[in-house]
N, C-alpha and C. Protein backbone atom coordinates (compact mmCIF):
# COMPACT_ATOMS: atom_id res chain seq x y z
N UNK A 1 17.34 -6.97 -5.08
CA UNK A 1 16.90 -5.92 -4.20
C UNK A 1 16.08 -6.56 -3.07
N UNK A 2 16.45 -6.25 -2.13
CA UNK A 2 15.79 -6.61 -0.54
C UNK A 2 15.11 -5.69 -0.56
N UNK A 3 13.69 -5.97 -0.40
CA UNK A 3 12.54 -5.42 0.57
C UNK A 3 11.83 -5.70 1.49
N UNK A 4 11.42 -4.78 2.60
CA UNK A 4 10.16 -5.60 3.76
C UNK A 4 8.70 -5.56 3.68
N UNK A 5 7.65 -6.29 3.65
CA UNK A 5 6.91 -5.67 3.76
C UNK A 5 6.04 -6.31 5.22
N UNK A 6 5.47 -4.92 5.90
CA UNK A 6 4.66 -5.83 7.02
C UNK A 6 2.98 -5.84 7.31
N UNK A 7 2.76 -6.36 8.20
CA UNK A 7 1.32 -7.10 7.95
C UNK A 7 0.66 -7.39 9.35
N UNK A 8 -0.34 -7.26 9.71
CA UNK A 8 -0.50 -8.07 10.75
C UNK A 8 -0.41 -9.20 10.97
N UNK A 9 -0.61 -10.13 12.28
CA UNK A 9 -0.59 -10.95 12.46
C UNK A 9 -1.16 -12.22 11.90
N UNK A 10 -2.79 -11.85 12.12
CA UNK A 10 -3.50 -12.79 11.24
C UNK A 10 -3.70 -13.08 9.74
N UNK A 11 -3.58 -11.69 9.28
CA UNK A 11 -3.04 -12.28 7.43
C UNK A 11 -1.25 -12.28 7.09
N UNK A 12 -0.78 -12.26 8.04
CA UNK A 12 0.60 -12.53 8.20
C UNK A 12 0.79 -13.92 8.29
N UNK A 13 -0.06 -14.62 8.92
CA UNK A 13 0.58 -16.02 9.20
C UNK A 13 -0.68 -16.97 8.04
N UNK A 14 -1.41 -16.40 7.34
CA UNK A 14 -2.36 -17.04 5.90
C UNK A 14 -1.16 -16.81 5.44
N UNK A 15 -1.05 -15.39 4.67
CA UNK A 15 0.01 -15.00 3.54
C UNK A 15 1.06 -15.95 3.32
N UNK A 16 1.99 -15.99 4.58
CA UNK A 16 2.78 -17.39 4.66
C UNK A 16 2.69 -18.64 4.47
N UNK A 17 1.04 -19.15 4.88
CA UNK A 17 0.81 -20.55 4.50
C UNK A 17 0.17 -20.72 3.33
N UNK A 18 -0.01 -19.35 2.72
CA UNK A 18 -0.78 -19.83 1.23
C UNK A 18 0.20 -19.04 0.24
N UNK A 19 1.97 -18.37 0.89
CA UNK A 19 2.83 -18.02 -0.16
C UNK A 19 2.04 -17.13 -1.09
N UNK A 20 1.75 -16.13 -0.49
CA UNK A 20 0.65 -14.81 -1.31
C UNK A 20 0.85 -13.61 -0.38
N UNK A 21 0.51 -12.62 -1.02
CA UNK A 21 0.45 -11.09 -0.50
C UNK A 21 -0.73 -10.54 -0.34
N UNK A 22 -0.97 -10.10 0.08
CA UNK A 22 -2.58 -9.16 0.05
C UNK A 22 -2.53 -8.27 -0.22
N UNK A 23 -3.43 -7.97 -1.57
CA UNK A 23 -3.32 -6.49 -2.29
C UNK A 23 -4.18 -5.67 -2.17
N UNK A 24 -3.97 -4.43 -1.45
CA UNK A 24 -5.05 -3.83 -0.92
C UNK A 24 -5.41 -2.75 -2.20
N UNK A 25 -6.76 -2.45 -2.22
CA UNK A 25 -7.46 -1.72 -2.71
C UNK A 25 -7.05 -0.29 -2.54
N UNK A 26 -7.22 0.98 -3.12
CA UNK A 26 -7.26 1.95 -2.51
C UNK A 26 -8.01 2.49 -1.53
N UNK A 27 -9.37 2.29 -1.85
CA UNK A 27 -10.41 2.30 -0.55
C UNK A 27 -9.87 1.69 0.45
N UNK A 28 -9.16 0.79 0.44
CA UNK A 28 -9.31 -0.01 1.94
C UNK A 28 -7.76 0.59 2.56
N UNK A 29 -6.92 1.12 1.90
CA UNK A 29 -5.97 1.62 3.07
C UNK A 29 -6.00 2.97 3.78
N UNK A 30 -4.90 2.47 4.93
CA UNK A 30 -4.87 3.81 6.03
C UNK A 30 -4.92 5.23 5.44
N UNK A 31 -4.96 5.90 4.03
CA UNK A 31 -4.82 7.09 3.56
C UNK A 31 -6.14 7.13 3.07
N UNK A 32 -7.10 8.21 3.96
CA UNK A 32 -8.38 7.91 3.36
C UNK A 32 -8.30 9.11 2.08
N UNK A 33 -6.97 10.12 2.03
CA UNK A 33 -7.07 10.83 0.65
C UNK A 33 -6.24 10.30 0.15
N UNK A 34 -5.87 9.34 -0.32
CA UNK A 34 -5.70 7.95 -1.32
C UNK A 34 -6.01 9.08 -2.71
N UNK A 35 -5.00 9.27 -3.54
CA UNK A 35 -5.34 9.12 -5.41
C UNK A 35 -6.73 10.97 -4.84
N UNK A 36 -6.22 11.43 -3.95
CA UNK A 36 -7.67 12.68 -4.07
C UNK A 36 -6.50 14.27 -3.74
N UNK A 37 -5.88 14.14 -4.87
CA UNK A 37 -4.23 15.30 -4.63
C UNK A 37 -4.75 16.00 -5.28
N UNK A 38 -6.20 16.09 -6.04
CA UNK A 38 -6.47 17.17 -7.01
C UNK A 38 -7.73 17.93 -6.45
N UNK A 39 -7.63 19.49 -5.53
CA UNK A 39 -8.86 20.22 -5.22
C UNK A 39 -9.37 20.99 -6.45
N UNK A 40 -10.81 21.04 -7.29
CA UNK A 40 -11.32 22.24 -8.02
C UNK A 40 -12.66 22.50 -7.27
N UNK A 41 -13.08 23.69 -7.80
CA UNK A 41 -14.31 23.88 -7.45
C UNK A 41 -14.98 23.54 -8.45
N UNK A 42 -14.63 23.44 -9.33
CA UNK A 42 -15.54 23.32 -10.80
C UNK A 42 -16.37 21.93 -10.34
N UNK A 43 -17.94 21.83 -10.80
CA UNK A 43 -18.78 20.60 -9.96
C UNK A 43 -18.05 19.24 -10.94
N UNK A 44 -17.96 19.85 -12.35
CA UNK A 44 -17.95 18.95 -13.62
C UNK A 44 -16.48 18.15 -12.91
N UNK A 45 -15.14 19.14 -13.04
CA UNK A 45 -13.96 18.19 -12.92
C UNK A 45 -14.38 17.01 -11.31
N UNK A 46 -14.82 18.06 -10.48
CA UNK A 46 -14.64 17.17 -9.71
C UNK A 46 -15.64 15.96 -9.65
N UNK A 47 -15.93 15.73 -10.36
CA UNK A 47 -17.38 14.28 -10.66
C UNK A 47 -15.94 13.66 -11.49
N UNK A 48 -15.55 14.07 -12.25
CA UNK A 48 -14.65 13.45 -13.23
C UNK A 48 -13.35 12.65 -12.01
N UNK A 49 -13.01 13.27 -11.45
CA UNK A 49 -12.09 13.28 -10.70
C UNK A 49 -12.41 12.10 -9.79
N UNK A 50 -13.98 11.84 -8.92
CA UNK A 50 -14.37 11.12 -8.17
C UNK A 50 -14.58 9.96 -8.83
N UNK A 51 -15.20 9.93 -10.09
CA UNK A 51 -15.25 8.84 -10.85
C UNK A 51 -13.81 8.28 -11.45
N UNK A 52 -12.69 9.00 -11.79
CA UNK A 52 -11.54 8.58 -11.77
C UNK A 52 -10.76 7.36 -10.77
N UNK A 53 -11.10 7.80 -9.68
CA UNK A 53 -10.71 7.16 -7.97
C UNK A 53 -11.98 5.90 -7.88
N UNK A 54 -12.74 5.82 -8.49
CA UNK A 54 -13.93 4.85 -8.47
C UNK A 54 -13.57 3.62 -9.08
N UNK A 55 -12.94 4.25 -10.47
CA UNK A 55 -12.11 3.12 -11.45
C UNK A 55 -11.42 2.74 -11.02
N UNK A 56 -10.27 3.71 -10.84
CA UNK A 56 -8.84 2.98 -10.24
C UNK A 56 -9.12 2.17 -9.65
N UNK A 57 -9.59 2.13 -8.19
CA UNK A 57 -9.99 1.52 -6.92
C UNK A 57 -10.67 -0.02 -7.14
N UNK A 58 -11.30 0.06 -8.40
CA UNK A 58 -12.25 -1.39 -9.09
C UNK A 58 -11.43 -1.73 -9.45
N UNK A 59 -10.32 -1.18 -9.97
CA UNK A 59 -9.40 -2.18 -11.06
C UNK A 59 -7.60 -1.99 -10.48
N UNK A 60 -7.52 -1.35 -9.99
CA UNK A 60 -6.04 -1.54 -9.30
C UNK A 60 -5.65 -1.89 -7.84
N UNK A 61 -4.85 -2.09 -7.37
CA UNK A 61 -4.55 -2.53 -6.02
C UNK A 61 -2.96 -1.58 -5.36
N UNK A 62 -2.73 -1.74 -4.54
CA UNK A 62 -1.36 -1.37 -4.07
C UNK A 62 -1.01 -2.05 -3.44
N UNK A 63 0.73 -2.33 -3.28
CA UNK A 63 1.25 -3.16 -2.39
C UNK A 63 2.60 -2.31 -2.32
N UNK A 64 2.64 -2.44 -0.36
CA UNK A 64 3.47 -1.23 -0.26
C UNK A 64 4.67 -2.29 0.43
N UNK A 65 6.03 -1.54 -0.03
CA UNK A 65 7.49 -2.54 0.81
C UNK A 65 8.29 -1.20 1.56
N UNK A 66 8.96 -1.39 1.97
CA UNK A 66 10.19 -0.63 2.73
C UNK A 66 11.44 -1.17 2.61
N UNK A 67 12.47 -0.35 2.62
CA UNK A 67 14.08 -0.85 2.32
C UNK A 67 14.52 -0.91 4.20
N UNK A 68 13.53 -1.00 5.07
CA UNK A 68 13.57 -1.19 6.50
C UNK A 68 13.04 -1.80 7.14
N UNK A 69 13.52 -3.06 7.66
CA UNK A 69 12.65 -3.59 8.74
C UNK A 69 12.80 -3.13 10.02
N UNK A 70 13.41 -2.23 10.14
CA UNK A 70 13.28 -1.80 11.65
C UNK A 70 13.08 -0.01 11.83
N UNK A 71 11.91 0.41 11.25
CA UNK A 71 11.18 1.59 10.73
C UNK A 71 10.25 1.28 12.40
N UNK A 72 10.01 2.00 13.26
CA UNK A 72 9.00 1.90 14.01
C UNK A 72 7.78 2.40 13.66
N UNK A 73 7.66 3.22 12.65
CA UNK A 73 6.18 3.39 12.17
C UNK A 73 5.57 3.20 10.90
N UNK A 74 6.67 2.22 10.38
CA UNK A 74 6.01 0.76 9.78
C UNK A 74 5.68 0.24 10.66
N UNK A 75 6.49 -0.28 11.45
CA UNK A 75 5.56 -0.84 12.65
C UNK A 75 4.58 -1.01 13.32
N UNK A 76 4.09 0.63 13.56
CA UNK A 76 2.70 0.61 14.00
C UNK A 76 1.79 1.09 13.31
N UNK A 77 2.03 1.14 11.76
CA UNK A 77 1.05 1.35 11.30
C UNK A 77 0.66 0.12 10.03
N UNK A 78 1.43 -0.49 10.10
CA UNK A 78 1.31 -1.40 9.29
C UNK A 78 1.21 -3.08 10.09
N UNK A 79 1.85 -3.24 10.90
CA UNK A 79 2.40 -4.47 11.69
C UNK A 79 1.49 -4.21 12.84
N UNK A 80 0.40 -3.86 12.98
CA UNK A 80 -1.19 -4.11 14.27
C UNK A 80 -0.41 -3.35 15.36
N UNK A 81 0.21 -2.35 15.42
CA UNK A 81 0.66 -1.64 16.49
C UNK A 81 2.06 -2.42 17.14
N UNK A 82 2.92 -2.97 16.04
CA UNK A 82 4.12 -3.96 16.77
C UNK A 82 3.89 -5.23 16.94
N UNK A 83 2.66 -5.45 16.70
CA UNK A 83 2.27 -6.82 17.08
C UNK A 83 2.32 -7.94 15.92
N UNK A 84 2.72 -7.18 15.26
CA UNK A 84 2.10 -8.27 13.60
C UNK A 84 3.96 -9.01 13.39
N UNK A 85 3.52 -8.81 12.06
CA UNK A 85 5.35 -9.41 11.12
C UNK A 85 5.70 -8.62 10.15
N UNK A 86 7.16 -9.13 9.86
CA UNK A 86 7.52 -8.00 8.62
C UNK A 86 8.12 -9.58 8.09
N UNK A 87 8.06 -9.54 6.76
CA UNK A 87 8.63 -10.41 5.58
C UNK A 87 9.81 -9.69 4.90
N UNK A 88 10.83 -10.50 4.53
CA UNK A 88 11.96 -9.73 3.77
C UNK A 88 11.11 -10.72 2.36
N UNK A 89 11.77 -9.87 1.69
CA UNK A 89 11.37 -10.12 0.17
C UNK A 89 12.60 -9.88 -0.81
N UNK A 90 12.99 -10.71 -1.88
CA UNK A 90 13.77 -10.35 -2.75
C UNK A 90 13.58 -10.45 -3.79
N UNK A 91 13.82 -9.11 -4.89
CA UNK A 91 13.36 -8.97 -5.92
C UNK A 91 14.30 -9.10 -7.05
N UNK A 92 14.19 -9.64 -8.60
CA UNK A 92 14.83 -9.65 -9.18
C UNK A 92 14.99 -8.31 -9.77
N UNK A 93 16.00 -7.41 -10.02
CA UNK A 93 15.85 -6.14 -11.16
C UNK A 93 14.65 -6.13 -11.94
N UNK A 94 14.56 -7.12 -12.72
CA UNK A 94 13.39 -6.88 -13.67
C UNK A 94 11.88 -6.89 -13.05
N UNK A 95 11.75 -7.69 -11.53
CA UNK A 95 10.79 -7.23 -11.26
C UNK A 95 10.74 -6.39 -9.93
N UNK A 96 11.42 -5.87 -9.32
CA UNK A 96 11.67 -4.49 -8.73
C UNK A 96 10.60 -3.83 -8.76
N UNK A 97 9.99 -3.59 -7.65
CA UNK A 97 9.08 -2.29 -7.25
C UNK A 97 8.94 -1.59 -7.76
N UNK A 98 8.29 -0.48 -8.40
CA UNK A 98 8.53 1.36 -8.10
C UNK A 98 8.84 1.63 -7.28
N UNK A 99 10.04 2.99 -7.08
CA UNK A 99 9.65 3.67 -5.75
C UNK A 99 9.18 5.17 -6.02
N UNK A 100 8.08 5.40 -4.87
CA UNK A 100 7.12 6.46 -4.58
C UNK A 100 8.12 7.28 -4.12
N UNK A 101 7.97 8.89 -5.03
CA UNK A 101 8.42 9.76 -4.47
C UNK A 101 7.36 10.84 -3.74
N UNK A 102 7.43 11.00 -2.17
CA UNK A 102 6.77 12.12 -1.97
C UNK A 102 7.48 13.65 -2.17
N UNK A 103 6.47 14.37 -2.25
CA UNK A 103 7.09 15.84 -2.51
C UNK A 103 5.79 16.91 -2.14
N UNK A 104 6.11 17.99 -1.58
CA UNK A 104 5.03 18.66 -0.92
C UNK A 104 4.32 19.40 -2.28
């Protein structure tokens, strides 16, 4: 399986010379409601809920690919506004991505 993933420029051209990816945190990407799909009013769930996203965020990472390198908004939102790189990547079956389904 071919995938792209892109990057800016300046950890685009590390990534390459040190053959590594950068795994972003949830805090640190462009979706600042990241892992926050659940509204209550209740005070209790939602402490539970915030502390949920606290963990994750300490202990997991994301790394996002596309079946497109020529997506223009991968491009500018991932690749410094067009300016960065995209990497093809190939995966064996067994280690194959997930893919994210959105749904309203």
């Amino acid at each position: 399986m071919i995938l792209y993933h892109f990057m800016d420029e300046q950890y685009g051209v590390k990534n390459l010379e040190n053959k590594r990816i950068k795994v972003s945190t949830f805090n640190r990407i462009n979706d600042p409601f990241e892992l926050q799909n659940i509204w209550t009013n209740d005070l209790m769930k939602r402490r539970a809920l915030e502390q949920t996203k606290r963990t994750v965020t300490s202990n997991y990472g994301v790394l996002c690919f596309s079946k497109s390198w020529s997506n223009p908004v991968q491009w500018s939102h991932y690749a410094n506004k067009h300016q960065g790189i995209c990497i093809e990547l190939e995966f064996s079956s067994a280690l194959a991505p997930q893919k994210v389904d959105y749904i309203p």
